[in-house]
C-alpha atoms as a PDB file:
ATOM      1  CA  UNK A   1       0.000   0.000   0.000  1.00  0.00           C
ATOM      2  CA  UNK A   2       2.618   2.335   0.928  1.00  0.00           C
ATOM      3  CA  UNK A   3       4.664   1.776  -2.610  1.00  0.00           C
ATOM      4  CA  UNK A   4       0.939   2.736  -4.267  1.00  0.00           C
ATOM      5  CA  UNK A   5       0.971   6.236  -2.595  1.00  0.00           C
ATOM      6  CA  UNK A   6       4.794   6.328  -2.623  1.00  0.00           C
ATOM      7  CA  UNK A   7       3.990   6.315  -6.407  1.00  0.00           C
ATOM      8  CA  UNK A   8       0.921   8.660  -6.321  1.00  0.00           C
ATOM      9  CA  UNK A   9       3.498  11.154  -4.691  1.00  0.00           C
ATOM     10  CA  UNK A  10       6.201  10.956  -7.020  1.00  0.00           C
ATOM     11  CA  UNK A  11       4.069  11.255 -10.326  1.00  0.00           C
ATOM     12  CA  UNK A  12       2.458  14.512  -8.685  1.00  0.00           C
ATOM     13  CA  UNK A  13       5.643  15.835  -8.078  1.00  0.00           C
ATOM     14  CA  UNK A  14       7.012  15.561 -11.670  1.00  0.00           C
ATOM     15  CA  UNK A  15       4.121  16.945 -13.066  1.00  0.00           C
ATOM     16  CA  UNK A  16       3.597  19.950 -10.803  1.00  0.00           C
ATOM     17  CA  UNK A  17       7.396  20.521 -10.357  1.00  0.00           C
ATOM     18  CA  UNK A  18       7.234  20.414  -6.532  1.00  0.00           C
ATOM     19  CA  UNK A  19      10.336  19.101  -4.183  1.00  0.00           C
ATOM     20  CA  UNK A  20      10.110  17.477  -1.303  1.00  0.00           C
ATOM     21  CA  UNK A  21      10.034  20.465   0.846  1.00  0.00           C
ATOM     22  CA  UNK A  22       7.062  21.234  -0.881  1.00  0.00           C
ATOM     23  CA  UNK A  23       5.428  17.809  -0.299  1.00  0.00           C
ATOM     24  CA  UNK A  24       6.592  17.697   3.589  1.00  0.00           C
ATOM     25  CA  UNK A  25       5.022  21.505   3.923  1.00  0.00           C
ATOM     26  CA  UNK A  26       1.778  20.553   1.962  1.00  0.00           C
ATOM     27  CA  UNK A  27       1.210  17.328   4.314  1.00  0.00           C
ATOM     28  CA  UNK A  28       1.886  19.414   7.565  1.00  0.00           C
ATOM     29  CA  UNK A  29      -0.646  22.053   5.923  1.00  0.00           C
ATOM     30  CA  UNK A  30      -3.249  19.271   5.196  1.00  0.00           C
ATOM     31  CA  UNK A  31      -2.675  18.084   8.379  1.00  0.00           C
ATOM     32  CA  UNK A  32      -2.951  20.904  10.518  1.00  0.00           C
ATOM     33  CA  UNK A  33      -5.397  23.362   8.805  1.00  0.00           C
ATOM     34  CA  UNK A  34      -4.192  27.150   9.651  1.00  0.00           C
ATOM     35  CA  UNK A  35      -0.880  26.424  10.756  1.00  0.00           C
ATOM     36  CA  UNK A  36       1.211  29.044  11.533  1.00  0.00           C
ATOM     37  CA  UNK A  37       4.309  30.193   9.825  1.00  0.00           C
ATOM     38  CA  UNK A  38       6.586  29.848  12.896  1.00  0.00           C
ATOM     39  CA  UNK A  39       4.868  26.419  13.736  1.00  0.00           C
ATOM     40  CA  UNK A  40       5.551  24.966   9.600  1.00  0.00           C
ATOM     41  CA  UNK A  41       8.986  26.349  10.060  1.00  0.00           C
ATOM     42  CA  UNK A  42      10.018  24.215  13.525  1.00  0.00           C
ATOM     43  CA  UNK A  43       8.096  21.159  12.374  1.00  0.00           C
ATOM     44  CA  UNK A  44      10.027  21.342   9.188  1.00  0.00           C
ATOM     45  CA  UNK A  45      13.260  21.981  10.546  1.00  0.00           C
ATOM     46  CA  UNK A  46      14.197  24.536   8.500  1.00  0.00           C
ATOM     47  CA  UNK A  47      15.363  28.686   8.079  1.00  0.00           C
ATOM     48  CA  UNK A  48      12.770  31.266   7.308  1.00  0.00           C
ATOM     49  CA  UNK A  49      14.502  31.854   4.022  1.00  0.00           C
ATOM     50  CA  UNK A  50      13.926  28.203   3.396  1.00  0.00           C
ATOM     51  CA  UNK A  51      10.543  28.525   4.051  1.00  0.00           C
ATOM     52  CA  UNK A  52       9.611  31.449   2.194  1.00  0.00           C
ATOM     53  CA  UNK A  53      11.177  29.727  -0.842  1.00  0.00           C
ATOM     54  CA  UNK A  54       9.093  26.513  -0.256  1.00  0.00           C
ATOM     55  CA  UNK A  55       5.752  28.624  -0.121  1.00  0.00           C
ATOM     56  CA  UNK A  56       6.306  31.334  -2.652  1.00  0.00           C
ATOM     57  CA  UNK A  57       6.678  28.255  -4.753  1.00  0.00           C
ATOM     58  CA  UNK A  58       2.906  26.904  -3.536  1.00  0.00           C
ATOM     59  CA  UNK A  59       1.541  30.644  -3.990  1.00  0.00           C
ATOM     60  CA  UNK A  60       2.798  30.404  -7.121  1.00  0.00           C
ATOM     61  CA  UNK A  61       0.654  27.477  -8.018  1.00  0.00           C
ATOM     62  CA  UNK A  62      -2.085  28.488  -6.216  1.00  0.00           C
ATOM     63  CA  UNK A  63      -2.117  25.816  -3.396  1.00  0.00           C
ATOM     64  CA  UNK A  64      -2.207  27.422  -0.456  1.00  0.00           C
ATOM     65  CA  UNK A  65      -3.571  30.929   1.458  1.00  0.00           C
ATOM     66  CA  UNK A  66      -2.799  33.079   4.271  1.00  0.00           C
ATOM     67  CA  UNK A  67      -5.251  34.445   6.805  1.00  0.00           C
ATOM     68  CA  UNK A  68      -3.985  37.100   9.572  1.00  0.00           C
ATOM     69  CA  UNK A  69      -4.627  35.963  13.156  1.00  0.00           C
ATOM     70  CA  UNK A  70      -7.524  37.861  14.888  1.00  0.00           C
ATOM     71  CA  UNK A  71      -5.880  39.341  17.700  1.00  0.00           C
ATOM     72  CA  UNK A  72      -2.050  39.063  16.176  1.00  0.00           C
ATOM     73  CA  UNK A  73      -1.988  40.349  12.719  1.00  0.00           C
ATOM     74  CA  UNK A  74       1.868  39.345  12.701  1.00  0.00           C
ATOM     75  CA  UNK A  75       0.927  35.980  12.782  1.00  0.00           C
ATOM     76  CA  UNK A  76      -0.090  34.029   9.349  1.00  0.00           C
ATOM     77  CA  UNK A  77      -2.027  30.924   9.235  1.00  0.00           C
ATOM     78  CA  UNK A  78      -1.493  28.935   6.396  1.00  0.00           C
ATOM     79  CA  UNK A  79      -4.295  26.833   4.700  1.00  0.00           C
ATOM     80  CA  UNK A  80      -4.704  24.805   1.616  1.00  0.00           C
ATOM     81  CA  UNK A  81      -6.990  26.171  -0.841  1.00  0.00           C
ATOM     82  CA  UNK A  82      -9.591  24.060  -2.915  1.00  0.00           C
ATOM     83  CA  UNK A  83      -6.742  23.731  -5.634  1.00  0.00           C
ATOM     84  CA  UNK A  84      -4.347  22.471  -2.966  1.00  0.00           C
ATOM     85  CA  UNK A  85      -6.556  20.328  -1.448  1.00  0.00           C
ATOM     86  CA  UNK A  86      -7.617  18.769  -4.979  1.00  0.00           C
ATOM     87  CA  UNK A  87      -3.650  18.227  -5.703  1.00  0.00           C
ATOM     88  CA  UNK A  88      -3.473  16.879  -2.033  1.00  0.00           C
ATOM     89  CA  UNK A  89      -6.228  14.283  -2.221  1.00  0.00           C
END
């Protein structure tokens, strides 16, 4: 089963162009709706610089959005759009 959706992956990521930093921030995204920029950026392990690269890349493509927190308009949540979550599923 896990060779089937290792597959799935793999063909999605040739056709789209993505990396595996984009796959690993997508699945943490689709996992945790309105995850914040700090919280992708620990999880993932990696430099804001990194990060910005990863989802001006999924902006690009028109995967994902960003909502302002209510009471902390620093803070960014990051969700998958209906795009993103098509590509996702």
């Amino acid at each position: 089963m896990f060779k089937a959706f290792e597959k799935s992956i793999l063909a999605k990521i040739e056709r789209k162009n993505l990396g595996i930093a984009d796959i690993k921030c997508l699945l943490l995204i689709s996992l945790n709706p309105g995850i914040t920029f700090n919280e992708l950026m620990v999880n993932l392990d990696i430099t804001k610089q990194s990060l910005n690269r990863v989802l001006k890349d999924l902006i690009e493509l028109e995967i994902v959005t960003f909502k302002k927190d209510d009471q902390d308009t620093r803070v960014k949540h990051v969700f998958l759009n209906e795009k993103g979550k098509k590509l996702f599923n």
